[in-house]
N, C-alpha and C. Protein backbone atom coordinates (compact mmCIF):
# COMPACT_ATOMS: atom_id res chain seq x y z
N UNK A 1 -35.92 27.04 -60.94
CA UNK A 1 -36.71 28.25 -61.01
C UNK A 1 -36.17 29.27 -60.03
N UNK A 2 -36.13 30.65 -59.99
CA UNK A 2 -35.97 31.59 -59.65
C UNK A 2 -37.12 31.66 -58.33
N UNK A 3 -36.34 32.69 -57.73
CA UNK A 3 -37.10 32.69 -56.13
C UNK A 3 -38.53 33.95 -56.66
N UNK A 4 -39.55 33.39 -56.51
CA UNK A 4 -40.70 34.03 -56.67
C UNK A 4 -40.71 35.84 -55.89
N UNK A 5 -41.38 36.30 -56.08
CA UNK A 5 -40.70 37.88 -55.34
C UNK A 5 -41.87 37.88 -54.57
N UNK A 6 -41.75 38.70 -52.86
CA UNK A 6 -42.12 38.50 -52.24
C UNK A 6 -43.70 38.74 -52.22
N UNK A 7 -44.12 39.64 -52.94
CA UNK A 7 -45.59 40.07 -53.02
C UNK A 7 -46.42 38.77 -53.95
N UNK A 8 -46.01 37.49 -54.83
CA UNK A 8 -46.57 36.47 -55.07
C UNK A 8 -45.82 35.54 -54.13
N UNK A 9 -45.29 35.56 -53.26
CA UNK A 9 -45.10 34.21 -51.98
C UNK A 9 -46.23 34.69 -50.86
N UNK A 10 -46.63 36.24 -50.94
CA UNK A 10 -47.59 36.22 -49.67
C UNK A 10 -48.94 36.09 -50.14
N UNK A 11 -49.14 35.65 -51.93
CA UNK A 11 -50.49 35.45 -52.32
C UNK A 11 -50.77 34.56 -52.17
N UNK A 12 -49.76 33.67 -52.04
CA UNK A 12 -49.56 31.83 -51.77
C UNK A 12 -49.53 31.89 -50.87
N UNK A 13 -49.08 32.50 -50.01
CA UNK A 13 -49.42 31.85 -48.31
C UNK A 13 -50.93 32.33 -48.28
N UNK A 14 -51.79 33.13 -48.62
CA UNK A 14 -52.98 33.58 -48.34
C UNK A 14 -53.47 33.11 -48.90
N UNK A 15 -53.53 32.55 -50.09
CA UNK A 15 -54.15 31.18 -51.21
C UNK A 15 -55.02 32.44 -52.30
N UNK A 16 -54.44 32.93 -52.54
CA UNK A 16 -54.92 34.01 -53.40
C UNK A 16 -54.26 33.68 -54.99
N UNK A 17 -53.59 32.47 -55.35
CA UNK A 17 -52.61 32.78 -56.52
C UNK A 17 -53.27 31.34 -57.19
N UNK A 18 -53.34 31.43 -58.75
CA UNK A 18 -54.17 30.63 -59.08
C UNK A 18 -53.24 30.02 -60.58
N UNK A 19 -53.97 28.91 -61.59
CA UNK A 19 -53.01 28.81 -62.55
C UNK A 19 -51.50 28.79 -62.84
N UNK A 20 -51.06 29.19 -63.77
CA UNK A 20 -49.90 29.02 -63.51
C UNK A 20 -49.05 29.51 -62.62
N UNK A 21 -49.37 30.43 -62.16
CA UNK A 21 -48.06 31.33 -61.00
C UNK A 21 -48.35 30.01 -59.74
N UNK A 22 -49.55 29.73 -59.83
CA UNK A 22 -49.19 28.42 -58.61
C UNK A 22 -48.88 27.77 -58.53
N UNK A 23 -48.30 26.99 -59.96
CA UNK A 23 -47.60 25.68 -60.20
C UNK A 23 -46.05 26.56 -59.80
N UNK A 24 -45.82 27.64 -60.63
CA UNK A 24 -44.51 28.08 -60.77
C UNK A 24 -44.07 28.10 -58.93
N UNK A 25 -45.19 28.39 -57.88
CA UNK A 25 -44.58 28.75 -56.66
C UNK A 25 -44.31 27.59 -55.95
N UNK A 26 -45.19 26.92 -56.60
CA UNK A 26 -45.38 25.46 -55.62
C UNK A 26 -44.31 24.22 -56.13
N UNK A 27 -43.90 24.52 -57.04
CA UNK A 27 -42.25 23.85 -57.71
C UNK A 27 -40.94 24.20 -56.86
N UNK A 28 -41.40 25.57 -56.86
CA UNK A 28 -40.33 26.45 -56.22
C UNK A 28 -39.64 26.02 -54.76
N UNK A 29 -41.16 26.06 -54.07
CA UNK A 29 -41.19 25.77 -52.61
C UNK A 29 -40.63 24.15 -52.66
N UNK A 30 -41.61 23.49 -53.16
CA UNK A 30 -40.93 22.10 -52.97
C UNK A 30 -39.50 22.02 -52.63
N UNK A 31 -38.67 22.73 -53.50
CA UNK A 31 -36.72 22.37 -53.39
C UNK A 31 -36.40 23.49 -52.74
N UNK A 32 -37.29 24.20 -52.09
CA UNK A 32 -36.20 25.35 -50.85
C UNK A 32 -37.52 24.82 -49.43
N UNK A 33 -37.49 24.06 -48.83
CA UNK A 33 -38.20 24.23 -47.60
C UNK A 33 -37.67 24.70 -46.51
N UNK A 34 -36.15 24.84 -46.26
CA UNK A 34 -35.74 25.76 -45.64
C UNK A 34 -36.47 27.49 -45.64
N UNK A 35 -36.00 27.65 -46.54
CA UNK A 35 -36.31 29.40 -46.92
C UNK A 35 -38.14 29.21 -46.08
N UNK A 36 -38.70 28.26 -47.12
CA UNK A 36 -40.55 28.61 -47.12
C UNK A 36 -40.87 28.36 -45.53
N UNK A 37 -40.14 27.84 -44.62
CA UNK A 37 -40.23 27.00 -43.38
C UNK A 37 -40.35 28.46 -42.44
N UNK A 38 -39.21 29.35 -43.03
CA UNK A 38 -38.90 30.79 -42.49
C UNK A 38 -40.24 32.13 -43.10
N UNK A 39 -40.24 31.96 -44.17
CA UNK A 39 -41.07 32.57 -44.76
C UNK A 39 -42.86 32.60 -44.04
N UNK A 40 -43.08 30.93 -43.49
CA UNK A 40 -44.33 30.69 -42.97
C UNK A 40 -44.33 31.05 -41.09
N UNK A 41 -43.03 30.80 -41.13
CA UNK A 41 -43.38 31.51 -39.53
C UNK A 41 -42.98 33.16 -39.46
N UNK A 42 -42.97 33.89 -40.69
CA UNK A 42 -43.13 35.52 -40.82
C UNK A 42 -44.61 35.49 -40.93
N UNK A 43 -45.13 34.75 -41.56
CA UNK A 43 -46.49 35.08 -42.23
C UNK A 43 -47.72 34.77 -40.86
N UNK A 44 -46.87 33.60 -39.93
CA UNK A 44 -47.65 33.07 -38.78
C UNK A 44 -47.54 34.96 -37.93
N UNK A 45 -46.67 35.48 -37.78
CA UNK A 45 -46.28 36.21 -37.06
C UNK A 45 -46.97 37.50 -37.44
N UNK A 46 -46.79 37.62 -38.85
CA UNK A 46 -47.79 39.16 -39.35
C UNK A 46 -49.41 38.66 -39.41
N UNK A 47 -49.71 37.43 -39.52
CA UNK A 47 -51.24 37.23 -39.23
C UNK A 47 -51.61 37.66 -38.20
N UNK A 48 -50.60 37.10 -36.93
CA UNK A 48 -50.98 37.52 -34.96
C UNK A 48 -50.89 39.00 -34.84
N UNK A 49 -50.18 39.58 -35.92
CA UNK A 49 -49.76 41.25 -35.76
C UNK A 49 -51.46 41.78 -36.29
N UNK A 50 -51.79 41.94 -37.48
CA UNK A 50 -52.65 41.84 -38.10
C UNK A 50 -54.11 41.62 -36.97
N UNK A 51 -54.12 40.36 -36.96
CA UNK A 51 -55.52 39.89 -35.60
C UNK A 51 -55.36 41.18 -34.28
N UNK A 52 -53.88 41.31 -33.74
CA UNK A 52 -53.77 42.26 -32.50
C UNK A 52 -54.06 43.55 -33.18
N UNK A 53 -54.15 43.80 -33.91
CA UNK A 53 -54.25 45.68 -34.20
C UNK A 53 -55.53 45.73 -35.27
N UNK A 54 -55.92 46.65 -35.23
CA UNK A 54 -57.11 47.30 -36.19
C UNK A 54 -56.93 47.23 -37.79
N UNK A 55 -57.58 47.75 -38.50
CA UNK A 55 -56.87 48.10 -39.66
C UNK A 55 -56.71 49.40 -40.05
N UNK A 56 -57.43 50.16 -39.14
CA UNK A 56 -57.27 51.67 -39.21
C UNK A 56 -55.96 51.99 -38.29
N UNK A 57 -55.62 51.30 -38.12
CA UNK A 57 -54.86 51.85 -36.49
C UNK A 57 -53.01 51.60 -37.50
N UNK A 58 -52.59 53.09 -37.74
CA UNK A 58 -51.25 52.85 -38.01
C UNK A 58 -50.22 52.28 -36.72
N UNK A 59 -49.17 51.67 -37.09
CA UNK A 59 -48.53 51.40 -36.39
C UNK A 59 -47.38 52.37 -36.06
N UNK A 60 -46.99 52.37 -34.71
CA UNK A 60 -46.13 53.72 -34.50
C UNK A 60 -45.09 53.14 -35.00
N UNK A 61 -43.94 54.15 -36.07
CA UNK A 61 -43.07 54.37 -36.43
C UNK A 61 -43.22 53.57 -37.54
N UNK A 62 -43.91 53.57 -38.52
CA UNK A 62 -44.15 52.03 -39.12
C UNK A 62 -43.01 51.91 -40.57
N UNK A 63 -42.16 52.89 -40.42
CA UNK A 63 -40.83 53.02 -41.67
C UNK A 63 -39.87 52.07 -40.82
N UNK A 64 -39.91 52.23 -39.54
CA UNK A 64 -38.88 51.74 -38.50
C UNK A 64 -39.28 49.99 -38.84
N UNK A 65 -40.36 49.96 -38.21
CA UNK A 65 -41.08 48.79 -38.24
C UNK A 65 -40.86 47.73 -39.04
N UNK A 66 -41.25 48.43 -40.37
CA UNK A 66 -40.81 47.67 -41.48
C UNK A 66 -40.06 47.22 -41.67
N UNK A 67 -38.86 48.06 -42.12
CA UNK A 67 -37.82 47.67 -42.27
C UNK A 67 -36.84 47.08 -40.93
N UNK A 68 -37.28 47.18 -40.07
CA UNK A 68 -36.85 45.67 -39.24
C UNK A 68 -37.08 44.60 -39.71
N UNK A 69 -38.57 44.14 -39.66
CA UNK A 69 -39.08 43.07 -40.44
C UNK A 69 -38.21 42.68 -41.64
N UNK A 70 -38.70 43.77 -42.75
CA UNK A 70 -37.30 43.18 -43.56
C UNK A 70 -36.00 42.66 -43.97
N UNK A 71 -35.59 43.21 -42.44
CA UNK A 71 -34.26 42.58 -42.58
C UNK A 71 -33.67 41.30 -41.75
N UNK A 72 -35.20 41.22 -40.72
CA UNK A 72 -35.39 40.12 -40.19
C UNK A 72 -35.58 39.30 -40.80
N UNK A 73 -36.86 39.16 -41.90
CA UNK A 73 -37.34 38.36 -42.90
C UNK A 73 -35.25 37.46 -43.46
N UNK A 74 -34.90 38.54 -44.39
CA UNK A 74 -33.56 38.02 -45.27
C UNK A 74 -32.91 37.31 -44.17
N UNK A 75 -32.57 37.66 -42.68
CA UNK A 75 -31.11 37.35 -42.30
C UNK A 75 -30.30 38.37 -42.05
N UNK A 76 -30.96 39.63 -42.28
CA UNK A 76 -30.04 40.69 -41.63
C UNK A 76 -30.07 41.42 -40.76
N UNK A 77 -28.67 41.01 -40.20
CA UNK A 77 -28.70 41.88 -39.23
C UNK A 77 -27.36 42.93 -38.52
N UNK A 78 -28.04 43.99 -38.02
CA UNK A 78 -27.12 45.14 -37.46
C UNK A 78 -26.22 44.98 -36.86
N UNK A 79 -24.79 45.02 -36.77
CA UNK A 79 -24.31 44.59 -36.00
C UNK A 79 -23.96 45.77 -34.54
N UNK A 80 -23.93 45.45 -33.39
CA UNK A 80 -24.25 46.10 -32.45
C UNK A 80 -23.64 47.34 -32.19
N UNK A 81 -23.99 48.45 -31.91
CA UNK A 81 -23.28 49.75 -32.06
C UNK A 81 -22.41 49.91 -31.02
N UNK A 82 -21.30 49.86 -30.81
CA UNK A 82 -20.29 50.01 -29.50
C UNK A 82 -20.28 51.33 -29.65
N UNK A 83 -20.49 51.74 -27.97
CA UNK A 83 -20.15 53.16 -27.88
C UNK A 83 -18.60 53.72 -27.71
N UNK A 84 -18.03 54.47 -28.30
CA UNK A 84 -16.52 54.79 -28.48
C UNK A 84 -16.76 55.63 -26.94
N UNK A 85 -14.85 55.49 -26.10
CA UNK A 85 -15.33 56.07 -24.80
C UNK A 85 -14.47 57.60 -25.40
N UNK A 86 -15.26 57.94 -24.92
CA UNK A 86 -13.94 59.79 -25.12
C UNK A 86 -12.61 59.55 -24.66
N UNK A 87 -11.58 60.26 -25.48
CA UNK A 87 -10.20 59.80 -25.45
C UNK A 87 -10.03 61.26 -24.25
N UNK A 88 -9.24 60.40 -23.34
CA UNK A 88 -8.84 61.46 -21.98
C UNK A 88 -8.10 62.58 -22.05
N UNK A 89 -7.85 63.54 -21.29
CA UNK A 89 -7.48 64.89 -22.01
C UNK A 89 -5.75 64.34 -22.34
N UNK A 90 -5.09 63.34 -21.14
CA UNK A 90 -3.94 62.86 -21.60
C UNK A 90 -3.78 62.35 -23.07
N UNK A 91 -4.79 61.67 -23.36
CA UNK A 91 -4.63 61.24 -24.92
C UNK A 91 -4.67 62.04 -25.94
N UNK A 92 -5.68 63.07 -26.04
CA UNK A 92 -5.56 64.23 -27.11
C UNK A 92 -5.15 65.33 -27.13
N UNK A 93 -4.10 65.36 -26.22
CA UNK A 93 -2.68 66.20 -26.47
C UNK A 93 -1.48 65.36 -26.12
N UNK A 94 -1.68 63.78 -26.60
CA UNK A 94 -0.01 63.46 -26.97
C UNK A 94 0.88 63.34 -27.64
N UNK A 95 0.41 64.52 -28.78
CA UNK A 95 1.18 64.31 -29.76
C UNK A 95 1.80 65.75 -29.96
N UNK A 96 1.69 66.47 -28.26
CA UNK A 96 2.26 67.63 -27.81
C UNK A 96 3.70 67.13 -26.76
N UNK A 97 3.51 65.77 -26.58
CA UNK A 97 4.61 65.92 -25.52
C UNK A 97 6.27 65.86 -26.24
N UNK A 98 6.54 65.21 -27.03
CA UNK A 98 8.15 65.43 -27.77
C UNK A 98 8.39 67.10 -27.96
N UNK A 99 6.97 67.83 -29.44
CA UNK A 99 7.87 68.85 -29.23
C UNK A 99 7.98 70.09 -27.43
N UNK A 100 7.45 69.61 -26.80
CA UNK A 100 7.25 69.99 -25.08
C UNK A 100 8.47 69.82 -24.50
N UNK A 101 8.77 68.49 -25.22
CA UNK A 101 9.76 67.60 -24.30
C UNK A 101 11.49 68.35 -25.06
N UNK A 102 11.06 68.78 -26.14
CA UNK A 102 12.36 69.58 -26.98
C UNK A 102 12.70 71.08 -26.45
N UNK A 103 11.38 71.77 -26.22
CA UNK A 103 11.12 73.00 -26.05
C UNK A 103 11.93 73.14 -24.57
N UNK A 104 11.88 72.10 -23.63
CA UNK A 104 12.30 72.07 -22.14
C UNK A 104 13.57 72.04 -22.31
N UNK A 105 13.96 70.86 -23.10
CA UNK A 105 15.33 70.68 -23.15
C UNK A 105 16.21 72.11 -23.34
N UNK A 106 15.81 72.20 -24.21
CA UNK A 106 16.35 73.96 -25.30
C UNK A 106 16.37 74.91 -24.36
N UNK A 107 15.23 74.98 -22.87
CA UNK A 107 15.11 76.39 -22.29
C UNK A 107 16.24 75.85 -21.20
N UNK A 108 15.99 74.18 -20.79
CA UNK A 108 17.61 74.33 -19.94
C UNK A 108 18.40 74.78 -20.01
N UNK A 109 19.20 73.99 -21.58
CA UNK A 109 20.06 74.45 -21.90
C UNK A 109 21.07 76.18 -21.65
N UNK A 110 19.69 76.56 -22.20
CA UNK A 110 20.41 78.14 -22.61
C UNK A 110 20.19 78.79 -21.44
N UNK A 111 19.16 78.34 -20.38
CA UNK A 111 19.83 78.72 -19.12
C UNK A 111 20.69 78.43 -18.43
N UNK A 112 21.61 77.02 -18.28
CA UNK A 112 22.41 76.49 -18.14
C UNK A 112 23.87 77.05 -18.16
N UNK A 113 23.58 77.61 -19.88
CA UNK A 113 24.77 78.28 -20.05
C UNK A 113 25.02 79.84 -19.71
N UNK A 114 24.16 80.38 -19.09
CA UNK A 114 23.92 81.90 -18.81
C UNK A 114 24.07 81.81 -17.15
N UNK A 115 23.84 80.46 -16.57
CA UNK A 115 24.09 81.23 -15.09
C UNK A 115 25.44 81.00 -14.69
N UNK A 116 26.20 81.73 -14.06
CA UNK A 116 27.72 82.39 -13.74
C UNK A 116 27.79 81.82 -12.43
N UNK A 117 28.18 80.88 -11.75
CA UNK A 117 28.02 80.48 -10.35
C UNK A 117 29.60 81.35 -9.71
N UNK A 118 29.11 81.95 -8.36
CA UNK A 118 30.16 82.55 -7.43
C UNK A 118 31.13 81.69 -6.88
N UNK A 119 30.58 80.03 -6.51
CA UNK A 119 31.58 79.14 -6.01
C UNK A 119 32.49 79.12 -6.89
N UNK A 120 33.66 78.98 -6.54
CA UNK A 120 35.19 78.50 -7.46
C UNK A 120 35.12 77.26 -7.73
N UNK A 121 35.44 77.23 -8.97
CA UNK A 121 35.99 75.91 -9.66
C UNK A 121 37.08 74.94 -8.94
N UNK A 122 37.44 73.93 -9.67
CA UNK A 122 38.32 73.19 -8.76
C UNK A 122 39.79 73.85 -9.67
N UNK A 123 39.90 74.11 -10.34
CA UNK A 123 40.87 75.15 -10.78
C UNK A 123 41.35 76.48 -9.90
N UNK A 124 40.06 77.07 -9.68
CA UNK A 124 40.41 78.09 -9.06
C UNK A 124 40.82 77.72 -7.20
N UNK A 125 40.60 76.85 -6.71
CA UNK A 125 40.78 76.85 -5.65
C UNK A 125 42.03 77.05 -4.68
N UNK A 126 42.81 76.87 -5.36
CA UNK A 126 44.71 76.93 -5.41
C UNK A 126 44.28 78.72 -4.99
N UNK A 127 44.11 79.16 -6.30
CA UNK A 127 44.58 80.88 -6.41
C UNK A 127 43.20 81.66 -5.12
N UNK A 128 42.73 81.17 -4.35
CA UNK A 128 41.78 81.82 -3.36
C UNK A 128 42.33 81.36 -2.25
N UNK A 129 42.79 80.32 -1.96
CA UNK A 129 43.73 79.94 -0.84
C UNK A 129 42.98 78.98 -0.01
N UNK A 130 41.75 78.66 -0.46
CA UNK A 130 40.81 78.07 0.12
C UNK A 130 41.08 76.20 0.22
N UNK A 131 41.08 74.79 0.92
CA UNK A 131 41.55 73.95 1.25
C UNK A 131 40.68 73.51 2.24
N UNK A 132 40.50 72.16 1.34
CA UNK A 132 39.27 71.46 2.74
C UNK A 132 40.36 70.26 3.20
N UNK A 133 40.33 70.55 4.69
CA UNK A 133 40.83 69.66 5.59
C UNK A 133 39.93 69.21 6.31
N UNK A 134 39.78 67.15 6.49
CA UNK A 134 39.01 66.83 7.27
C UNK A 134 39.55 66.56 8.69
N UNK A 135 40.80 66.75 8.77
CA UNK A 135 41.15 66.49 9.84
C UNK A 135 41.40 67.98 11.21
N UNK A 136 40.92 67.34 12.42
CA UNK A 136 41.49 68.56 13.18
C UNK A 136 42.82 68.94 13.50
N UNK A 137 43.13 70.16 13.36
CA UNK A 137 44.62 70.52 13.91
C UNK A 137 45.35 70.74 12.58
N UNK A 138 44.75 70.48 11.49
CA UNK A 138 45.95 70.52 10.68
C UNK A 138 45.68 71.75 10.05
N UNK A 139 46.80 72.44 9.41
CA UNK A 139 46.28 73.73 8.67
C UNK A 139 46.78 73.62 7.40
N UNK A 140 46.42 73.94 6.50
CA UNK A 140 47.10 74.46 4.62
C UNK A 140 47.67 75.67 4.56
N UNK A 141 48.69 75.66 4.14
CA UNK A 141 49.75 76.93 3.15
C UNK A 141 49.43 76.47 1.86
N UNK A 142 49.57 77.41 0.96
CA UNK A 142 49.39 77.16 -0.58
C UNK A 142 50.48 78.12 -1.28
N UNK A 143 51.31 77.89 -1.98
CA UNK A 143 52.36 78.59 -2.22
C UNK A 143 52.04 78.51 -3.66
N UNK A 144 52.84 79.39 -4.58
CA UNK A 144 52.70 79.15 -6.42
C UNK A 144 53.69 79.47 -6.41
N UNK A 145 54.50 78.88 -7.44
CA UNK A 145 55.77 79.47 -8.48
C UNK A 145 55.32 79.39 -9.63
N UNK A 146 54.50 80.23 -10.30
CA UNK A 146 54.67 80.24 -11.96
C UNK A 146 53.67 79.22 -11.88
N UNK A 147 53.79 77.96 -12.66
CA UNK A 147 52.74 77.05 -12.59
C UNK A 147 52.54 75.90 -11.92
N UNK A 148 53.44 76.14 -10.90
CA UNK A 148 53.28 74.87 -9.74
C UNK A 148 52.83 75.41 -8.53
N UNK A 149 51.95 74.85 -8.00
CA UNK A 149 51.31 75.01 -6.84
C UNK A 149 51.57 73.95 -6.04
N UNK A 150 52.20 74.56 -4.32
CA UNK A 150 52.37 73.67 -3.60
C UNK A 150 51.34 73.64 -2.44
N UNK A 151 51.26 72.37 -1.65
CA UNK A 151 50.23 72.96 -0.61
C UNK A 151 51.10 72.30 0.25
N UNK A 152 51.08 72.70 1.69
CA UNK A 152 52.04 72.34 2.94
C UNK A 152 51.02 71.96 3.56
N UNK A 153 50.99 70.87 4.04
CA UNK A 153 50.08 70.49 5.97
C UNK A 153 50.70 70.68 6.62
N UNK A 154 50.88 71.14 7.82
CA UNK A 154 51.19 71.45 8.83
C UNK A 154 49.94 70.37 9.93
N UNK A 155 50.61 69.74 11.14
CA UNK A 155 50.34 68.78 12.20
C UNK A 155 49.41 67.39 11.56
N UNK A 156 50.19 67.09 10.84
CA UNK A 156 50.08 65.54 9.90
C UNK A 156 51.79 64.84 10.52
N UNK A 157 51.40 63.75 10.41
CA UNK A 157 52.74 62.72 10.71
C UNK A 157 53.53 63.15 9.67
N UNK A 158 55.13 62.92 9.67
CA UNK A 158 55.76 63.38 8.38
C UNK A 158 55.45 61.43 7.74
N UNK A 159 56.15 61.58 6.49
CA UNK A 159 55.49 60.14 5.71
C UNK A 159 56.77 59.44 5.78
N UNK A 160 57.48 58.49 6.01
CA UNK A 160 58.42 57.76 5.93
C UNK A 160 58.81 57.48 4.92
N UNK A 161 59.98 57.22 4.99
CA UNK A 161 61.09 57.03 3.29
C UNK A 161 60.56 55.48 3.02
N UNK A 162 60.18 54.62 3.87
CA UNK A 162 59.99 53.00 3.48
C UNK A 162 58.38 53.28 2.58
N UNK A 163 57.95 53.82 2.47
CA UNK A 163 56.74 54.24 1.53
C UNK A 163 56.85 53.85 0.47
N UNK A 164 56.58 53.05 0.02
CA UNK A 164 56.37 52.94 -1.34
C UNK A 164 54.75 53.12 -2.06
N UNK A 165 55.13 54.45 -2.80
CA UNK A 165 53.33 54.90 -3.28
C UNK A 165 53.41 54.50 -4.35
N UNK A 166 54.78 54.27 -5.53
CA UNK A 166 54.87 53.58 -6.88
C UNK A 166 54.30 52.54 -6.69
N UNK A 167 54.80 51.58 -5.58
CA UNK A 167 54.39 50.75 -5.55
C UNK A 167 52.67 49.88 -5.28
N UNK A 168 52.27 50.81 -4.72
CA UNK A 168 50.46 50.93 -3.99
C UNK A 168 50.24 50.84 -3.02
N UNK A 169 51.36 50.98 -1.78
CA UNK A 169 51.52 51.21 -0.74
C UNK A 169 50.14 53.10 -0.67
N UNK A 170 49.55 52.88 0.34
CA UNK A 170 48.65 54.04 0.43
C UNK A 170 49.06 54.44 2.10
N UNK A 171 49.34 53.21 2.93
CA UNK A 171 49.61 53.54 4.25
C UNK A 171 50.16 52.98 5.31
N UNK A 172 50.64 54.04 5.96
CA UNK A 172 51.54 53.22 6.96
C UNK A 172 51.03 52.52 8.41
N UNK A 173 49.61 52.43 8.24
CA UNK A 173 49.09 52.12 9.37
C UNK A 173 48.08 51.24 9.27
N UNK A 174 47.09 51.36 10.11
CA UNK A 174 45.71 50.67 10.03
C UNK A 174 44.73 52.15 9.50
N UNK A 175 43.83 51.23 8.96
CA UNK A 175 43.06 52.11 7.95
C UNK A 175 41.97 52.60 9.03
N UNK A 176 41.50 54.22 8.70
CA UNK A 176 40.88 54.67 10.25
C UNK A 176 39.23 53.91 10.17
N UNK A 177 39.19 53.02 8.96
CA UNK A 177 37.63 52.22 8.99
C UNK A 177 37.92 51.13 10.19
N UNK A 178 39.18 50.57 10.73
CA UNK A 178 39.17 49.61 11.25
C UNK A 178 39.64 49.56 13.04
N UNK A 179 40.02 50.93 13.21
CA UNK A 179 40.65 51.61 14.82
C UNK A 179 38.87 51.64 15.20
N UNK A 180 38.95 51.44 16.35
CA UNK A 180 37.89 51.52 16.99
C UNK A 180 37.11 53.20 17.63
N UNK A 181 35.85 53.70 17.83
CA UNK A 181 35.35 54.26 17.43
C UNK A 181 35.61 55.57 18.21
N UNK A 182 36.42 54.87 19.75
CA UNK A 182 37.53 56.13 19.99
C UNK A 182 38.20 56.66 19.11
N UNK A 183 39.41 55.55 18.81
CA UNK A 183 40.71 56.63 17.99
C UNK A 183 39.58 57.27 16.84
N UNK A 184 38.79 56.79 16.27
CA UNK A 184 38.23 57.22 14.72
C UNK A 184 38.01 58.94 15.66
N UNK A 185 37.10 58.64 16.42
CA UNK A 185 37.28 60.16 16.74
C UNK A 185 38.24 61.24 17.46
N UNK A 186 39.36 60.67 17.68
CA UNK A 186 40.27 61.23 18.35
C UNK A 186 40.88 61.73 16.87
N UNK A 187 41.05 60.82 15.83
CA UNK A 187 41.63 61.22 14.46
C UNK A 187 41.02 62.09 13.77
N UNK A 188 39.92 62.15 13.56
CA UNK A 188 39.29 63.43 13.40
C UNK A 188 38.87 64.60 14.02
């Protein structure tokens, strides 16, 4: 048999249902005592509601009310409302940072290529006459023929013919990392 609808299960719990609809409920109940087990402790519960309040006396919010009950009654239920947190001002403008990140690139760039720097190139340094020497005492000449540029030191050791620079010979001495912290500064 089919589940009786709820307005003849609460005539049967109140003993209001007579003849046949009471055989039909009381068949029913027999093979679901689960369900009727639930059904009788709603009915225990709206009797105590019922006894606590008047009958004139509405209940506040009683659309709310209800339909709690109701969905208490079936098995249903709400599942809990999570509050979403507000997305931080970093989050709802990040889908500004690439073209930001393009826009920067682009304004380098084309400033990049517009500023004219006064220092000389390493090209130009020959034709200004200009020559960094770390050592003291020594001076640079810079001479050109056409496309060779020479540079002269003047008060440097001359370099010895046993030199071999093909070979990877770099020097004829001790390296000035290893003279002690006199000569290092007497050499410079």
């Amino acid at each position: 048999m089919n589940r009786p609808d709820d307005k003849t299960l609460e005539r049967w719990m109140d003993g209001a249902l007579e003849g046949e609809e009471l055989r039909q409920v009381e068949a029913w109940a027999e093979t679901h005592a689960d369900e009727l087990e639930q059904l009788m402790s709603w009915s225990d519960t709206s009797k105590l509601i019922k006894q606590s309040m008047s009958a004139d006396t509405e209940p506040p919010y009683p659309d709310f009310f209800n339909t709690k009950i109701r969905q208490a009654a079936v098995g249903y239920h709400d599942e809990p409302v999570v509050a979403q947190k507000a997305p931080s001002l970093w989050q709802r403008f990040s889908w500004i940072i690439a073209p930001a990140a393009l826009a920067g690139m682009a304004v380098c760039f084309y400033v990049g290529t517009q500023i004219h720097s006064d220092a000389p190139s390493s090209g130009s340094t020959a034709q200004t006459g200009e020559v960094y020497i770390p050592q003291r005492g020594v001076t640079a000449e810079i001479s050109q023929a056409g496309e060779i540029t020479v540079i002269s030191l003047e008060g440097l050791e001359d370099i010895p013919d046993t030199l071999d620079i093909a070979a990877g010979e770099t020097s004829i001495g001790i390296s000035p990392r290893y003279l002690a912290k006199v000569d290092r500064d007497n050499l410079y």
